[in-house]
Protein backbone atom coordinates (compact mmCIF):
# COMPACT_ATOMS: atom_id res chain seq x y z
CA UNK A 1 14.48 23.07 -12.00
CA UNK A 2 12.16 20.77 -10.32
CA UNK A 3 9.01 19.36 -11.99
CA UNK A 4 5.88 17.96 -10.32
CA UNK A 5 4.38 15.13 -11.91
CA UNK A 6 0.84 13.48 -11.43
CA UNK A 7 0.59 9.74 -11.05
CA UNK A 8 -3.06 8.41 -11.42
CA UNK A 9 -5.03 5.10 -11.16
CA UNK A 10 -2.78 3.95 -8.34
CA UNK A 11 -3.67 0.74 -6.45
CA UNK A 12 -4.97 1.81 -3.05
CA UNK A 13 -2.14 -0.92 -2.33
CA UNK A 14 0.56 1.62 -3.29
CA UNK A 15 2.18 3.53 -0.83
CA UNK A 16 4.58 6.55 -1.01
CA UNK A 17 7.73 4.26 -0.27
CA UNK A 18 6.57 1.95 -3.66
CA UNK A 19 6.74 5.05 -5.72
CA UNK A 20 9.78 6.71 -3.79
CA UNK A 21 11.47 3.46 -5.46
CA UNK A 22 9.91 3.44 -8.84
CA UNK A 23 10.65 6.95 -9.64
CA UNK A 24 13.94 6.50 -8.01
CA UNK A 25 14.81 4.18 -11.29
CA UNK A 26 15.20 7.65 -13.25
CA UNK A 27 16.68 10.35 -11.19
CA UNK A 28 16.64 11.82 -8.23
CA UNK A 29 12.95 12.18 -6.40
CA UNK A 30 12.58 15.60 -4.42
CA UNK A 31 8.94 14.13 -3.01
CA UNK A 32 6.69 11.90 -2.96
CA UNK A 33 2.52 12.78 -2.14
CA UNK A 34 0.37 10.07 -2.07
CA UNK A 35 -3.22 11.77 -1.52
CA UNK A 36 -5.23 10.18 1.33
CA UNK A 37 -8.95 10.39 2.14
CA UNK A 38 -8.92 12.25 5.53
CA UNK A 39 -11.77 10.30 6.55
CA UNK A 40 -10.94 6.58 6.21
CA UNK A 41 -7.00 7.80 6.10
CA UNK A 42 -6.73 5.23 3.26
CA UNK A 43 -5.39 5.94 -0.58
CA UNK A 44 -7.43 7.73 -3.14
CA UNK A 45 -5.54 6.20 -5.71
CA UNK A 46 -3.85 9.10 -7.15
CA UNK A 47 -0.08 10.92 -6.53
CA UNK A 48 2.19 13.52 -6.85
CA UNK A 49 5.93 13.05 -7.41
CA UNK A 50 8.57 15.81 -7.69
CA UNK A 51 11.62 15.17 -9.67
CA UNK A 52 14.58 17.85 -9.10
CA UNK A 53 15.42 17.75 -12.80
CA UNK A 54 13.19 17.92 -15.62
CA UNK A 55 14.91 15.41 -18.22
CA UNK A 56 14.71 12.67 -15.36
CA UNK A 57 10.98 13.97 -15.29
CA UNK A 58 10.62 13.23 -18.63
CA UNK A 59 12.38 10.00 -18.29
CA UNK A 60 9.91 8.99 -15.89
């Protein structure tokens, strides 16, 4: 079972390859969104990362 977690007060540095890695650390990472302001097409700061199993979730 998969499990969708939410990653806030993220640098607007950070980019979805930086938490691809991270997350990587504990299990296997289905996806990684890193939300984007569709004006300036830069980082709002915040994430969502889905793990494919939910003790690596928790892990995380």
């Amino acid at each position: 079972m998969t499990m969708k977690l939410y990653v806030g007060n993220l640098s607007f540095e950070t980019t979805e390859n930086d938490l691809q890695d991270l997350f990587e650390q504990h299990g296997k990472v289905g996806e990684v969104a890193l939300m984007m302001d569709r004006m300036t097409g830069k980082s709002r700061g915040f994430a969502f990362v889905t793990m494919n199993d939910n003790a690596e979730a928790g892990a995380a």
